[in-house]
N, C-alpha and C. Protein backbone atom coordinates (compact mmCIF):
# COMPACT_ATOMS: atom_id res chain seq x y z
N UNK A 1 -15.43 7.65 -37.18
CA UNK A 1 -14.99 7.39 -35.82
C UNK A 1 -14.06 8.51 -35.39
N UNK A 2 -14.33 8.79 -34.18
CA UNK A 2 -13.46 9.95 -33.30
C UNK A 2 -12.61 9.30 -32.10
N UNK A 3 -11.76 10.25 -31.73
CA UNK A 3 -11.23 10.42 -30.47
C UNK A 3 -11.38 10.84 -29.69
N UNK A 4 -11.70 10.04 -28.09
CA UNK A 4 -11.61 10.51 -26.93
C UNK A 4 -10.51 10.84 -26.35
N UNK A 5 -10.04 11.54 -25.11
CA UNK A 5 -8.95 11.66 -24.19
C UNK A 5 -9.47 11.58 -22.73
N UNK A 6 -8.32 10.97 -21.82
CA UNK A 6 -8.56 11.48 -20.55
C UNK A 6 -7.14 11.89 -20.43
N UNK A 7 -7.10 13.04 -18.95
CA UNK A 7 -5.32 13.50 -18.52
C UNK A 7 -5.33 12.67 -16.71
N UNK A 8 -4.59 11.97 -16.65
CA UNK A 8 -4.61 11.31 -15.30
C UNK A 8 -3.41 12.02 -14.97
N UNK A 9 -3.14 12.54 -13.84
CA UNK A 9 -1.88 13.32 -13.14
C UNK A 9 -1.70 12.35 -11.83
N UNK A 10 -0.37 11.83 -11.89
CA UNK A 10 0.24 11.00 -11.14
C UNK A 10 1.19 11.72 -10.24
N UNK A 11 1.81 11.24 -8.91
CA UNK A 11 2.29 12.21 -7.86
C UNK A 11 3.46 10.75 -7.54
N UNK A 12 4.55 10.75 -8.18
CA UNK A 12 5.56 10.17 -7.23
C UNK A 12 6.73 10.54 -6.75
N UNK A 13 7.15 10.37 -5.40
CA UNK A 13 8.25 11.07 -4.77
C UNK A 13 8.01 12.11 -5.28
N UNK A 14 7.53 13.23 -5.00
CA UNK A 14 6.79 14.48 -5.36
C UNK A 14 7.18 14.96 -6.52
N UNK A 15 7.03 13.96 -7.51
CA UNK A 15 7.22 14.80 -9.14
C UNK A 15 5.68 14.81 -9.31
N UNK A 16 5.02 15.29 -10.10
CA UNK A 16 3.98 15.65 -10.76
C UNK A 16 4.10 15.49 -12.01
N UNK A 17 3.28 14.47 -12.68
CA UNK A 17 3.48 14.17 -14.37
C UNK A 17 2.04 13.79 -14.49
N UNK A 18 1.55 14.52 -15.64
CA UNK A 18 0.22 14.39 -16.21
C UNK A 18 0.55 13.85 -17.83
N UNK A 19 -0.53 12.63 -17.46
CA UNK A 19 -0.64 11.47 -18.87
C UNK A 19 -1.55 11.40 -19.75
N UNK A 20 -1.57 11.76 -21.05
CA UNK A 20 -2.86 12.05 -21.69
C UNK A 20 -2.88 10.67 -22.55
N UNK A 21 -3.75 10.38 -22.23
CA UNK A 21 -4.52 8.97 -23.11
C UNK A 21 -5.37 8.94 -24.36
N UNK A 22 -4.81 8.61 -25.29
CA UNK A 22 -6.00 9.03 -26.75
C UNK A 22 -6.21 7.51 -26.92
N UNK A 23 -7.87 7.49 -27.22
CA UNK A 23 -8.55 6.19 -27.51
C UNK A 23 -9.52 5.96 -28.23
N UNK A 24 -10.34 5.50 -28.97
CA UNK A 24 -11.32 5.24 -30.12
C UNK A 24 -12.64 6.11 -29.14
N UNK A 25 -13.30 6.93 -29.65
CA UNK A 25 -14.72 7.63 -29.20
C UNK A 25 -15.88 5.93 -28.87
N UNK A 26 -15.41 5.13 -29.21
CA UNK A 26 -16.20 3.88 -29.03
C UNK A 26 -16.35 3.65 -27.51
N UNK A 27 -15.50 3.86 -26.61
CA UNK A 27 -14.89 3.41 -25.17
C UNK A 27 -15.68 4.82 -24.73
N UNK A 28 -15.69 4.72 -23.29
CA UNK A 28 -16.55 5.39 -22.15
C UNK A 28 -15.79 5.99 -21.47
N UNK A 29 -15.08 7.50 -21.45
CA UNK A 29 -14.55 8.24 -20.63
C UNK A 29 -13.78 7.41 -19.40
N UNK A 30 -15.53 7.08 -18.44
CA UNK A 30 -15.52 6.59 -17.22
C UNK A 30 -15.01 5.28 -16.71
N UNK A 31 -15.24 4.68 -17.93
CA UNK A 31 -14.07 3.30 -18.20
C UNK A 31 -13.10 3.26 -18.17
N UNK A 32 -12.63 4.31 -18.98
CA UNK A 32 -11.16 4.21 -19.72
C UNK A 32 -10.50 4.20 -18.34
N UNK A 33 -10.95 5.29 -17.72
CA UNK A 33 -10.29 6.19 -16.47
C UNK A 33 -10.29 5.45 -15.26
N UNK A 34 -11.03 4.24 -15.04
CA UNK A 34 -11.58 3.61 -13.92
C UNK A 34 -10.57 2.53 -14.43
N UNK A 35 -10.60 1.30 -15.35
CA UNK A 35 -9.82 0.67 -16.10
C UNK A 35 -7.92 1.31 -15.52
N UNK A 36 -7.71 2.14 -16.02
CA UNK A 36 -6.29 2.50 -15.84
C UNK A 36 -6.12 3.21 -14.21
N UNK A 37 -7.04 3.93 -13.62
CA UNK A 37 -6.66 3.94 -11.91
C UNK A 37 -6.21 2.52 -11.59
N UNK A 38 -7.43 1.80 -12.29
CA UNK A 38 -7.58 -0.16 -10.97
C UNK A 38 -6.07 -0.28 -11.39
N UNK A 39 -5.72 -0.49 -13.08
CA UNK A 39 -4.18 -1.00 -12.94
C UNK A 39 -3.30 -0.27 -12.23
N UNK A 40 -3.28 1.11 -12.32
CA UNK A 40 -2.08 1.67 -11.47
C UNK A 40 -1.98 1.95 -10.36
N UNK A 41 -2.90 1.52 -9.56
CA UNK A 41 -3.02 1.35 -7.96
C UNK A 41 -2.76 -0.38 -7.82
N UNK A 42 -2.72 -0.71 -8.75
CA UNK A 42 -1.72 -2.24 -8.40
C UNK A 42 -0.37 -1.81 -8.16
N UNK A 43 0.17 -1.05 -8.63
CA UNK A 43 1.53 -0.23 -8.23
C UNK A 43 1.64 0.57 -7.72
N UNK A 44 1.06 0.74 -6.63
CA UNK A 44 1.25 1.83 -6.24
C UNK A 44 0.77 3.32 -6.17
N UNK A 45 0.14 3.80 -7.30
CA UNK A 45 0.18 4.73 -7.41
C UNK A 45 -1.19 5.57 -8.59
N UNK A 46 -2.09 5.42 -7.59
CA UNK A 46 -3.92 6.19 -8.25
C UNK A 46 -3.72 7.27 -8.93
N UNK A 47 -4.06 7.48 -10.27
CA UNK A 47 -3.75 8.43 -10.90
C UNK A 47 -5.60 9.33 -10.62
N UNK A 48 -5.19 10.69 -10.32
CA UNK A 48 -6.32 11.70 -10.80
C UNK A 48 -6.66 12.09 -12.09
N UNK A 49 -8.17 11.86 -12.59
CA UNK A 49 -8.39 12.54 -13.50
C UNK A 49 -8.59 13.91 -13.49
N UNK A 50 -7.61 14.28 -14.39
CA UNK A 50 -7.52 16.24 -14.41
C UNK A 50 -8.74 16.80 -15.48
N UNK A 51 -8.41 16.31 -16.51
CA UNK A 51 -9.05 16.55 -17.44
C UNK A 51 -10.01 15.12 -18.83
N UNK A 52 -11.06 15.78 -19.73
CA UNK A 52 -11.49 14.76 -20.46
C UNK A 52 -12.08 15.33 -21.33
N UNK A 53 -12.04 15.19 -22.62
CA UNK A 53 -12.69 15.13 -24.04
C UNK A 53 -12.74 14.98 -24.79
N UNK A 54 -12.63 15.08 -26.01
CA UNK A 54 -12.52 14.88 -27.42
C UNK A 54 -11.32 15.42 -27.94
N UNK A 55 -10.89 14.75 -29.28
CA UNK A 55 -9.81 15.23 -29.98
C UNK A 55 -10.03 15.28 -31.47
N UNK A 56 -9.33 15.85 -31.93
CA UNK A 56 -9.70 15.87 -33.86
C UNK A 56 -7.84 15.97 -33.68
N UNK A 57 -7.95 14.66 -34.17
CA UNK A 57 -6.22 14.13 -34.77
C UNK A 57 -5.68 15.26 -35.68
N UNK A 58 -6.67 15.19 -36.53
CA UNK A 58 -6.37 15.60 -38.13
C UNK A 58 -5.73 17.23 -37.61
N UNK A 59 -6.22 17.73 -36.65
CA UNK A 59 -6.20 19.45 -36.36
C UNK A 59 -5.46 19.42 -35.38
N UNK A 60 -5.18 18.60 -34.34
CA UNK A 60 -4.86 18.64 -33.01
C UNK A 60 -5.24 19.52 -31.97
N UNK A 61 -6.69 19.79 -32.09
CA UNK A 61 -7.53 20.29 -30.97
C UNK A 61 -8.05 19.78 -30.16
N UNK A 62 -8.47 20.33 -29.06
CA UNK A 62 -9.19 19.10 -28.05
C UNK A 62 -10.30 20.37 -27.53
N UNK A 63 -11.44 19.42 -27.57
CA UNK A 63 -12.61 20.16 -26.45
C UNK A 63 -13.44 19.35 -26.06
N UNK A 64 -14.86 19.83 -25.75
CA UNK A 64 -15.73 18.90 -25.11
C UNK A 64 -15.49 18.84 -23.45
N UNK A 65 -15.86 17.87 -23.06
CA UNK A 65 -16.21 16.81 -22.22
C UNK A 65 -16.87 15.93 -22.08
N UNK A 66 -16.53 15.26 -20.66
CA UNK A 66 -16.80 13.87 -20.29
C UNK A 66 -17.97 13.46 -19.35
N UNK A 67 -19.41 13.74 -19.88
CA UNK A 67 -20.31 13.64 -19.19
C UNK A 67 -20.33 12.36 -18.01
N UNK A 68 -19.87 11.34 -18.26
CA UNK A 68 -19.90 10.47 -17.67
C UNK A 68 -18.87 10.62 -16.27
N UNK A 69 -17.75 11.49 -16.53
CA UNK A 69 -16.86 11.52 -15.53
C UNK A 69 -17.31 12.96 -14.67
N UNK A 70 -18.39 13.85 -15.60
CA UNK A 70 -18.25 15.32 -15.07
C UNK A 70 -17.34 15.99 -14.89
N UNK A 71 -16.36 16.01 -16.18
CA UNK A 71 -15.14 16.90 -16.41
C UNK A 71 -15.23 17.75 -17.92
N UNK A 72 -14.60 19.10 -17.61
CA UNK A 72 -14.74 19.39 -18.92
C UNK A 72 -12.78 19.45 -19.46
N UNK A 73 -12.54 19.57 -20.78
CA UNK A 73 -11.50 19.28 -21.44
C UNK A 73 -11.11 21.02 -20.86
N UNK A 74 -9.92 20.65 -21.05
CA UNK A 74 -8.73 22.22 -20.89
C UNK A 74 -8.54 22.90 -22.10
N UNK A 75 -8.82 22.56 -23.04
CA UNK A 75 -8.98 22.88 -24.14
C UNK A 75 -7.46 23.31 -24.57
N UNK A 76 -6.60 24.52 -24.73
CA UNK A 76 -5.20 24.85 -24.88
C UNK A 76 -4.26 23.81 -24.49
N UNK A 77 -4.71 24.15 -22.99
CA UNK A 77 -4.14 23.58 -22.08
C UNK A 77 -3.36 22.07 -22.23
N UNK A 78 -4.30 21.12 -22.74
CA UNK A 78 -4.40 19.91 -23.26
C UNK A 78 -3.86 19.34 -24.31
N UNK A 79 -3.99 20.54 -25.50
CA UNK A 79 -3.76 20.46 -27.07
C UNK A 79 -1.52 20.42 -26.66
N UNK A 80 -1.49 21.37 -25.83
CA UNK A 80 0.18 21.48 -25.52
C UNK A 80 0.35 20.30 -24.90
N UNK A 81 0.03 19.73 -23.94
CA UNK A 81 0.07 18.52 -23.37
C UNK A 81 0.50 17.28 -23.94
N UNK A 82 -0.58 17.51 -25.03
CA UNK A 82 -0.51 15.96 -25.79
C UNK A 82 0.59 16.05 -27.03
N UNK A 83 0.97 17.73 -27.58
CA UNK A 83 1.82 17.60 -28.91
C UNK A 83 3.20 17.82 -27.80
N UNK A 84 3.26 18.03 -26.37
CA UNK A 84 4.55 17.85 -26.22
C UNK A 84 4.92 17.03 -24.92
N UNK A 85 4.38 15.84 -24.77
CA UNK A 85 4.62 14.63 -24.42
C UNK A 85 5.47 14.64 -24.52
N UNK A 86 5.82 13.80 -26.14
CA UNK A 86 7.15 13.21 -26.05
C UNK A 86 8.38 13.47 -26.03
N UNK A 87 8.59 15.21 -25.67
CA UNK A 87 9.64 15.76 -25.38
C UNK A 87 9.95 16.07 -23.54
N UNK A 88 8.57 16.51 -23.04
CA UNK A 88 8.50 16.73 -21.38
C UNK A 88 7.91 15.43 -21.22
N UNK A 89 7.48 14.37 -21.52
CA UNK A 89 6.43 13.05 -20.58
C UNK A 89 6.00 13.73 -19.42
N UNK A 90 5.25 14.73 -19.75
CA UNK A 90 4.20 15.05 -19.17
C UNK A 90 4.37 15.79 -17.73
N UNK A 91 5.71 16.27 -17.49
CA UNK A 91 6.20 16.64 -16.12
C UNK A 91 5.92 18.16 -16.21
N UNK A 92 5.04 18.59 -15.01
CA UNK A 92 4.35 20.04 -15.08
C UNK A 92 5.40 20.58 -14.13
């Protein structure tokens, strides 16, 4: 079993913070991403999908894409994203 990702970039009071989501390769890009807009437009606030693909934990790379969404992964871009979360939460 693998890992998927999506990056949803959220806009409030004009901050800009992009959220990367890691989830079992079992689940559907287009789900995941549709699933978490519906909840966060209960608050307010529709997240864009920026980016989507695959991950290898073990390496912390990301590539691919998300045929279902018609996105391809950022590849670098992404890999920084997700190992430094939990120091920026995601504020570009």
């Amino acid at each position: 079993m693998g890992f998927n990702y999506i990056v949803l970039q959220t806009k409030t009071d004009g901050l800009v913070r992009e959220v990367p989501i890691i989830y079992p390769d079992t689940l559907v890009h287009e789900h995941v991403a549709l699933a978490l807009q519906l909840v966060m437009s209960l608050y307010g606030n529709k997240p864009t999908v920026v980016s989507a693909g695959s991950i290898e934990l073990s390496v912390g790379s990301c590539d691919g894409k998300s045929t279902s969404l018609g996105i391809k992964s950022r590849k670098n871009k992404d890999r920084i994203l997700i190992n430094n979360y939990p120091y920026m939460h995601g504020i570009t």
